[in-house]
PDB file of N, CA and C in Angstrom:
ATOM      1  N   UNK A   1     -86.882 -24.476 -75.351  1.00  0.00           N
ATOM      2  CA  UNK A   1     -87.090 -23.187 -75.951  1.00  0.00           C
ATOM      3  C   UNK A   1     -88.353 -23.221 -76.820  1.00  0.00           C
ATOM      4  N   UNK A   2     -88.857 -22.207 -76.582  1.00  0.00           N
ATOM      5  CA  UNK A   2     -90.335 -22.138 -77.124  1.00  0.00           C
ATOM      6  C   UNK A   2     -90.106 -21.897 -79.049  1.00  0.00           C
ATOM      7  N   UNK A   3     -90.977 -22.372 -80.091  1.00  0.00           N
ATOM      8  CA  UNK A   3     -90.573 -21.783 -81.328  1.00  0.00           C
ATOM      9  C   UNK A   3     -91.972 -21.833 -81.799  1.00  0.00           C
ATOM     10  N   UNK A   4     -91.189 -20.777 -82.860  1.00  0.00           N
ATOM     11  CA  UNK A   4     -92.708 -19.770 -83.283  1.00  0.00           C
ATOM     12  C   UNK A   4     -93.031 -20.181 -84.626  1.00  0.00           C
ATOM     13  N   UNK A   5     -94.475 -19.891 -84.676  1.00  0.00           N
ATOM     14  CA  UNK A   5     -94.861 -20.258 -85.445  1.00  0.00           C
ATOM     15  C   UNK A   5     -95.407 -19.013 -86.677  1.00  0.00           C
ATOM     16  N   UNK A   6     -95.720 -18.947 -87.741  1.00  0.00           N
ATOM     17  CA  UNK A   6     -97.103 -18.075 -88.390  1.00  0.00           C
ATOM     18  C   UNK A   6     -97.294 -18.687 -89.441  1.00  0.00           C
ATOM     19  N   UNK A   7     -99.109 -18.521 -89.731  1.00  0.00           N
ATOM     20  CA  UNK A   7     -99.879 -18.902 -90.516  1.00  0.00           C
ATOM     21  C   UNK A   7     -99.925 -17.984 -91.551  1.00  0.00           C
ATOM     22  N   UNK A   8    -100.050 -18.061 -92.766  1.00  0.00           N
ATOM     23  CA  UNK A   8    -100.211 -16.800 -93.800  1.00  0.00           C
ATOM     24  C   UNK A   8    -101.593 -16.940 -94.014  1.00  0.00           C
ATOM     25  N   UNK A   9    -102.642 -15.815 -94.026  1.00  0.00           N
ATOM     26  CA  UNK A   9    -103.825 -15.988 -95.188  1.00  0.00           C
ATOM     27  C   UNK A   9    -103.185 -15.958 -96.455  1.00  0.00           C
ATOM     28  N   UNK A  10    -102.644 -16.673 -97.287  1.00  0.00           N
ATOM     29  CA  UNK A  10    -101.789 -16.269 -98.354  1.00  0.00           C
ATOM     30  C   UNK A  10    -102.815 -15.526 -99.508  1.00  0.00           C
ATOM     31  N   UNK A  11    -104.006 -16.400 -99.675  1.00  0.00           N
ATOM     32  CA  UNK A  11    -105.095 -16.233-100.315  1.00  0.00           C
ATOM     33  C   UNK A  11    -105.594 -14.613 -99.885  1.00  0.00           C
ATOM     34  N   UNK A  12    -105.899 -13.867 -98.992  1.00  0.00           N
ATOM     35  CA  UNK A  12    -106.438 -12.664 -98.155  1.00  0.00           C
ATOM     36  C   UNK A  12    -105.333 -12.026 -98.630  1.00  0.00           C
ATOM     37  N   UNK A  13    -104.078 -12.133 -98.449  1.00  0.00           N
ATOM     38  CA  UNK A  13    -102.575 -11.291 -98.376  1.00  0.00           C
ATOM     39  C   UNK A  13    -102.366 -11.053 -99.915  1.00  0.00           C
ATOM     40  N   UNK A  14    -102.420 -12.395-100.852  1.00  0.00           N
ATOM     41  CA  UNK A  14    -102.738 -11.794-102.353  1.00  0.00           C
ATOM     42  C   UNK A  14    -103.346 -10.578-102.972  1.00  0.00           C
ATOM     43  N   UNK A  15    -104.787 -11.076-102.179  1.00  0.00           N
ATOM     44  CA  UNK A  15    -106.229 -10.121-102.741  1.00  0.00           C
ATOM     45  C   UNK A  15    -105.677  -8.939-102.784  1.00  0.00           C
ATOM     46  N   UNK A  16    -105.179  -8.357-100.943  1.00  0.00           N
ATOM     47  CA  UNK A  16    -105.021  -6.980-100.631  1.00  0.00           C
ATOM     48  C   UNK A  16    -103.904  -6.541-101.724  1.00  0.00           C
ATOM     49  N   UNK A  17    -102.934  -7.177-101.518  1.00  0.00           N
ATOM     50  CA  UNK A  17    -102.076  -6.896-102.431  1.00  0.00           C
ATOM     51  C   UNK A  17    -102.133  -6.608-104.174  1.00  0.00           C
ATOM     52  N   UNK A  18    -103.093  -7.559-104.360  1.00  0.00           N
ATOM     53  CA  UNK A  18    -103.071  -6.941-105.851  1.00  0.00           C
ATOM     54  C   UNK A  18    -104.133  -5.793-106.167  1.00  0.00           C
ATOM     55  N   UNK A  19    -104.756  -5.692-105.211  1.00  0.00           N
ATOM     56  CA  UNK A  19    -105.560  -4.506-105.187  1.00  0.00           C
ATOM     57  C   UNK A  19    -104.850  -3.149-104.675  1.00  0.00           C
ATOM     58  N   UNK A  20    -103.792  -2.645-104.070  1.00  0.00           N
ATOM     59  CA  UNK A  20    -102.886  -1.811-103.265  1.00  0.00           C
ATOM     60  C   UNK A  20    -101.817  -1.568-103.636  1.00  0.00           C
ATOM     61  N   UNK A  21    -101.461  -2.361-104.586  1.00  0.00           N
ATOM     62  CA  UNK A  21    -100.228  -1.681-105.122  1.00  0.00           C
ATOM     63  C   UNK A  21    -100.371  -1.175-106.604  1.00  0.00           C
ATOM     64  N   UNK A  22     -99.880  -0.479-107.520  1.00  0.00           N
ATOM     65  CA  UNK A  22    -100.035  -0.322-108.478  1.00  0.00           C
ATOM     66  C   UNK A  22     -99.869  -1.358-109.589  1.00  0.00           C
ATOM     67  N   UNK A  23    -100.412  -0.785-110.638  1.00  0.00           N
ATOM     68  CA  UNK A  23    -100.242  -2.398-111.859  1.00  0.00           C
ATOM     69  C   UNK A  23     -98.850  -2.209-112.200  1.00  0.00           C
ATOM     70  N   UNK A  24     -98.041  -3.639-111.803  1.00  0.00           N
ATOM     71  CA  UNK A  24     -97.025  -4.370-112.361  1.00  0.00           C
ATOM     72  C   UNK A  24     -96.971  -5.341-113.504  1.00  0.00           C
ATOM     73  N   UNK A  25     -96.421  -5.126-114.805  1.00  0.00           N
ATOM     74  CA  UNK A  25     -96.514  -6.507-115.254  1.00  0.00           C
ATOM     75  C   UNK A  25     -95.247  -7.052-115.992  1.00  0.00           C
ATOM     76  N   UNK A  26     -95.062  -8.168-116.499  1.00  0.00           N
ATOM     77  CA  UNK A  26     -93.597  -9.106-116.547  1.00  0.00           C
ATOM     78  C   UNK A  26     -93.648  -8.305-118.381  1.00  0.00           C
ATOM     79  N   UNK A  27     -92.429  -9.380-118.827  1.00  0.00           N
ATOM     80  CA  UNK A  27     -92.792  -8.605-120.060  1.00  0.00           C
ATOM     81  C   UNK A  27     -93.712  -9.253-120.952  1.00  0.00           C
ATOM     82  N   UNK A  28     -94.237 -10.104-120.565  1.00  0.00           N
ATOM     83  CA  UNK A  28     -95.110 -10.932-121.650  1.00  0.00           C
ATOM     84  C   UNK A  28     -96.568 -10.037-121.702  1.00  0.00           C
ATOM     85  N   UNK A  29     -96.405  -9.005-120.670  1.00  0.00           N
ATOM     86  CA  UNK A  29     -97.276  -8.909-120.128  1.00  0.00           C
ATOM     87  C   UNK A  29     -98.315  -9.278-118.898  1.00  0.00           C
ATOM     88  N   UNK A  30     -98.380  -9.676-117.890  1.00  0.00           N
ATOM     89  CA  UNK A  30     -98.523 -10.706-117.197  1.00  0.00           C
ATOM     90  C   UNK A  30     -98.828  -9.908-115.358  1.00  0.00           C
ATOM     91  N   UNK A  31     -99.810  -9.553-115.474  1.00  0.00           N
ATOM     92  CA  UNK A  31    -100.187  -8.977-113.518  1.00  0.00           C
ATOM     93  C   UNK A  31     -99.016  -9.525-112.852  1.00  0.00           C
ATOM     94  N   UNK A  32     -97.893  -8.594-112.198  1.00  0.00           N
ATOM     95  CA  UNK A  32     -97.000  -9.603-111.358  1.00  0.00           C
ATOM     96  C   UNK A  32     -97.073  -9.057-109.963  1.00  0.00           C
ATOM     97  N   UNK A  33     -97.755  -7.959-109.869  1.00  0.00           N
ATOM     98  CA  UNK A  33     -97.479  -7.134-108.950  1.00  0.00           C
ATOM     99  C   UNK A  33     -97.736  -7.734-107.302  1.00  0.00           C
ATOM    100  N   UNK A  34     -99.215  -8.604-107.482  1.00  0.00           N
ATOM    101  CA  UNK A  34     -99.405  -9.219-106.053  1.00  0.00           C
ATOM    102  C   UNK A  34     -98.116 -10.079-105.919  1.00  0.00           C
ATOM    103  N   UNK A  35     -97.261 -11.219-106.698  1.00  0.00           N
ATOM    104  CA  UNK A  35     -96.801 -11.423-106.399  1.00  0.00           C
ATOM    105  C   UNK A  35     -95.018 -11.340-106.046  1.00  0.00           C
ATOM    106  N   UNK A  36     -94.781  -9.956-106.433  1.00  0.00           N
ATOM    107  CA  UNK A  36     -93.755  -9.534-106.058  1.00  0.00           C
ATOM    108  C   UNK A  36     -94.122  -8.815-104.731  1.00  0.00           C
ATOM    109  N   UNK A  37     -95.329  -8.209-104.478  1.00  0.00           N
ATOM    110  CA  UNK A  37     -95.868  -8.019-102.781  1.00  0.00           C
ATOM    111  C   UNK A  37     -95.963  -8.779-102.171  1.00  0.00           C
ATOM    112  N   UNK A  38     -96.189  -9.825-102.581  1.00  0.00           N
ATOM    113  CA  UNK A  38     -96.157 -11.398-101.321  1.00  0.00           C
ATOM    114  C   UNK A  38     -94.490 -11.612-100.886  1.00  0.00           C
ATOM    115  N   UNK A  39     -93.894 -11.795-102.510  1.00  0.00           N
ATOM    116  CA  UNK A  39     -92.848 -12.368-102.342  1.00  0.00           C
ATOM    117  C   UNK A  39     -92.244 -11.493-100.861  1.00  0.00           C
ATOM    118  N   UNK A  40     -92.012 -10.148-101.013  1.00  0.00           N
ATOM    119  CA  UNK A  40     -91.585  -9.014-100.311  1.00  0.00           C
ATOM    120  C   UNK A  40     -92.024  -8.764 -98.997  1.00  0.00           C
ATOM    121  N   UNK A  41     -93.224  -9.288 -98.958  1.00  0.00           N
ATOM    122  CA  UNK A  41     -93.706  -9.503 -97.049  1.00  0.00           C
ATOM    123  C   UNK A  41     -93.076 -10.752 -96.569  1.00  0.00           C
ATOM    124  N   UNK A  42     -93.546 -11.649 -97.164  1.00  0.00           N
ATOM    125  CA  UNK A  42     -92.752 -12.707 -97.079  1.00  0.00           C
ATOM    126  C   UNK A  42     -91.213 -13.070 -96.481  1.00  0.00           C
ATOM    127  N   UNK A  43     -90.158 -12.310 -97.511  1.00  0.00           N
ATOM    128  CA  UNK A  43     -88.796 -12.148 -97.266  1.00  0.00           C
ATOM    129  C   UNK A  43     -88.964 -10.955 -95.824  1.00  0.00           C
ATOM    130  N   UNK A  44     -89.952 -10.439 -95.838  1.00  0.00           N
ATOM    131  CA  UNK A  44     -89.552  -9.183 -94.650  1.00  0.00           C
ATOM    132  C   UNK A  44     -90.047 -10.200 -93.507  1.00  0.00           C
ATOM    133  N   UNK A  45     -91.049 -10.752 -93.418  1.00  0.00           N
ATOM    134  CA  UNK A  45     -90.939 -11.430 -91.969  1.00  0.00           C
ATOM    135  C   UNK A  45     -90.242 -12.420 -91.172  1.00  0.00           C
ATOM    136  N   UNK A  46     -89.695 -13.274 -92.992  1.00  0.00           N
ATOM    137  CA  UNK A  46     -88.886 -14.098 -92.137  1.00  0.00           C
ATOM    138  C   UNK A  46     -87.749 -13.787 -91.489  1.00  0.00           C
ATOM    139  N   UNK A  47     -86.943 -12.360 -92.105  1.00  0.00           N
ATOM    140  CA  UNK A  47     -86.270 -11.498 -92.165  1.00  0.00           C
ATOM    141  C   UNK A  47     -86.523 -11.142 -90.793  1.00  0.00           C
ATOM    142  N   UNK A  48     -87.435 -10.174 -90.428  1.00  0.00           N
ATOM    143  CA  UNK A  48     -87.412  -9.658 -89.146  1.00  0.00           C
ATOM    144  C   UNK A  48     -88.188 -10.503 -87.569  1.00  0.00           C
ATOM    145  N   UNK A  49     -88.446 -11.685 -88.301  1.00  0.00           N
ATOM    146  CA  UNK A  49     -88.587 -12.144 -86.872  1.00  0.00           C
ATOM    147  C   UNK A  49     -88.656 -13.870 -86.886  1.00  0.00           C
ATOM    148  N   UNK A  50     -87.741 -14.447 -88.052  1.00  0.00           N
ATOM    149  CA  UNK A  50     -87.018 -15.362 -87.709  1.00  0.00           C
ATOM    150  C   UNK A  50     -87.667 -16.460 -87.410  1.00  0.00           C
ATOM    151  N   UNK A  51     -88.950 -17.253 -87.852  1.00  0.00           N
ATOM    152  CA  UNK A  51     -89.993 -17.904 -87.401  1.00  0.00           C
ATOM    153  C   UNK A  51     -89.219 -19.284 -87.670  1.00  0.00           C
ATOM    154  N   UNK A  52     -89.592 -20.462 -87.103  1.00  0.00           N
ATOM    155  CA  UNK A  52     -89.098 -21.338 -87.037  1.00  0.00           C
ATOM    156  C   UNK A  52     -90.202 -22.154 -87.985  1.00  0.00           C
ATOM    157  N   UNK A  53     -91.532 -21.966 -87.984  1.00  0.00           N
ATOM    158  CA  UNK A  53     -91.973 -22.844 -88.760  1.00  0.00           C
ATOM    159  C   UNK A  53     -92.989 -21.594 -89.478  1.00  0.00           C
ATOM    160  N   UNK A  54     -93.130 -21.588 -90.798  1.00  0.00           N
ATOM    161  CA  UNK A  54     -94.341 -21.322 -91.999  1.00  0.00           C
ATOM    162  C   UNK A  54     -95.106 -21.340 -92.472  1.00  0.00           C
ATOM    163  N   UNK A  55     -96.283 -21.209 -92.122  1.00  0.00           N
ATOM    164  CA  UNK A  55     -97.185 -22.051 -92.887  1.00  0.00           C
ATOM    165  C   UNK A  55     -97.941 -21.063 -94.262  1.00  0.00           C
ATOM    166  N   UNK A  56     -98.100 -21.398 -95.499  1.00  0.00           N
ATOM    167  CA  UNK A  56     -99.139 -20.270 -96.383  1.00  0.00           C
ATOM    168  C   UNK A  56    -100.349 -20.928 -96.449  1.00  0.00           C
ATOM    169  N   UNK A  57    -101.002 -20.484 -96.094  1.00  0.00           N
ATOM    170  CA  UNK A  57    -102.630 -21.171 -96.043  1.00  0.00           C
ATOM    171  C   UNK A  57    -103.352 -20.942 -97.212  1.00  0.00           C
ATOM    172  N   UNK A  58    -104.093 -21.082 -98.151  1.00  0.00           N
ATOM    173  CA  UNK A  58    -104.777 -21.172 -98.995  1.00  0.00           C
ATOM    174  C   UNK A  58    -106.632 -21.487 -99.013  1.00  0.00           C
ATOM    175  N   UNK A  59    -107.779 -20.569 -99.624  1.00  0.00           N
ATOM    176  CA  UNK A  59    -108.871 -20.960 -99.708  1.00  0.00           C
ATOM    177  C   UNK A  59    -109.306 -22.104-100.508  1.00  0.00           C
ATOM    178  N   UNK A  60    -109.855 -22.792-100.122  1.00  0.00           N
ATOM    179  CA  UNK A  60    -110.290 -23.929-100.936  1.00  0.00           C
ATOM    180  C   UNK A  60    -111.472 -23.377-102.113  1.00  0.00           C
ATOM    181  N   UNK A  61    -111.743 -23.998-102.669  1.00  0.00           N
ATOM    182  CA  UNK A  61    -112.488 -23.857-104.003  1.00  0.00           C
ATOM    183  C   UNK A  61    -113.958 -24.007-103.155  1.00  0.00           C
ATOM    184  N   UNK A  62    -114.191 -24.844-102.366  1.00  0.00           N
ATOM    185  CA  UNK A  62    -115.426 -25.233-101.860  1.00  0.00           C
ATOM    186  C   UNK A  62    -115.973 -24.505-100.404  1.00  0.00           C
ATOM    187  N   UNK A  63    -116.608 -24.762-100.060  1.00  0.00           N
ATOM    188  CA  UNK A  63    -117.500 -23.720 -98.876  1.00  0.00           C
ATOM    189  C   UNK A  63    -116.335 -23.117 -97.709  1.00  0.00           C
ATOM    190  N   UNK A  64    -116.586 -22.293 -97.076  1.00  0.00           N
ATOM    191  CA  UNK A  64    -115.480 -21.974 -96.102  1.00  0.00           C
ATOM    192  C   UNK A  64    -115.733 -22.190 -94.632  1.00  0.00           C
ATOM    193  N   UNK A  65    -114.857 -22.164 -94.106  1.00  0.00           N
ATOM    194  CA  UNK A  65    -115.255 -22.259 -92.463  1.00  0.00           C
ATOM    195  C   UNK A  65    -116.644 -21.357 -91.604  1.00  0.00           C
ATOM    196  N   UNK A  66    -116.631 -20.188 -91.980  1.00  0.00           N
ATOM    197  CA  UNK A  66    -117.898 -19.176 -91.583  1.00  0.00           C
ATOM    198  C   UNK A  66    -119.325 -20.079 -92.321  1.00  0.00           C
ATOM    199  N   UNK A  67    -119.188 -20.425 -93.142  1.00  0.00           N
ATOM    200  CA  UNK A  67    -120.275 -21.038 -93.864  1.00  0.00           C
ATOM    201  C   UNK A  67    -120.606 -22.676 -92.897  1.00  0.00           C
ATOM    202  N   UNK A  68    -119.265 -23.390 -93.313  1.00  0.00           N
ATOM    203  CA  UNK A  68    -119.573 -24.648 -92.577  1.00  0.00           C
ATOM    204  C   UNK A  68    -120.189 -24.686 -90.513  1.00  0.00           C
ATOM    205  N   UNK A  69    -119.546 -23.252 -89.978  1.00  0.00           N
ATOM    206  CA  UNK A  69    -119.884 -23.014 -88.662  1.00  0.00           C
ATOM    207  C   UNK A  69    -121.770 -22.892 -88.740  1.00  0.00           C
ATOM    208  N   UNK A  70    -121.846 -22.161 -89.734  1.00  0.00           N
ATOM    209  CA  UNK A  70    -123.113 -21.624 -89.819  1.00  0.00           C
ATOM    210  C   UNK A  70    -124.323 -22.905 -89.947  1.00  0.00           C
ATOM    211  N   UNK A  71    -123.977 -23.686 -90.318  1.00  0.00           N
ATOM    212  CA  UNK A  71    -125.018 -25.062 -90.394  1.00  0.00           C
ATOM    213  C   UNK A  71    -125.343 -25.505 -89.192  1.00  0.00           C
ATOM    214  N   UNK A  72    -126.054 -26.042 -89.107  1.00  0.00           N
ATOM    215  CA  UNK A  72    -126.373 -27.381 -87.884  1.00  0.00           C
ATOM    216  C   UNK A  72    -125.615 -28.323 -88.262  1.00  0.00           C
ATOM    217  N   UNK A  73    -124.928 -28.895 -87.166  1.00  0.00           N
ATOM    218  CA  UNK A  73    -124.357 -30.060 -86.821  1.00  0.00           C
ATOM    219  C   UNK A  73    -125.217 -31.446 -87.012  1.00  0.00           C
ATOM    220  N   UNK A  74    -124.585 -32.291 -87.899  1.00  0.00           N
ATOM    221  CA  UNK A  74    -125.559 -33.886 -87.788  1.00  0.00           C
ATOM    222  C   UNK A  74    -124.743 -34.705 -87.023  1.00  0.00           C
ATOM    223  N   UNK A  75    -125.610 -35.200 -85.817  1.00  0.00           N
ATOM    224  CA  UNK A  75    -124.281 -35.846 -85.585  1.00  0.00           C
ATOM    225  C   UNK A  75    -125.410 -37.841 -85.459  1.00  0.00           C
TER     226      UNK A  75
END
């Protein structure tokens, strides 16, 4: 039996999110809103389609893939 997989941009899925929903915050005060939108996609996909494996992907601090493609190769 075949099993499924998905990758999160978790990093991309944040951004949109804390930009799209309205300001949420805890009581300390505290932006919570992207991540009660993550949390909530999150619970909805595993929810509606049951993935066998997860992954949340994350940007690194340092150059990105479009950038590293963009160089010449040393080989």
């Amino acid at each position: 039996m075949l099993k499924t997989t998905y990758i999160l941009d978790t990093h991309g899925l944040l951004y949109q999110l804390f930009h799209a929903l309205p300001p949420m915050s805890s009581p300390k005060g505290e932006l919570v809103g992207a991540v009660y939108g993550f949390t909530k996609d999150l619970f909805g996909l595993i929810e509606r389609y049951k993935p066998d494996n997860l992954f949340c992907a994350f940007d690194l601090p340092r150059s990105n893939l479009p950038q590293l493609l963009s160089k010449p190769m040393i080989r």
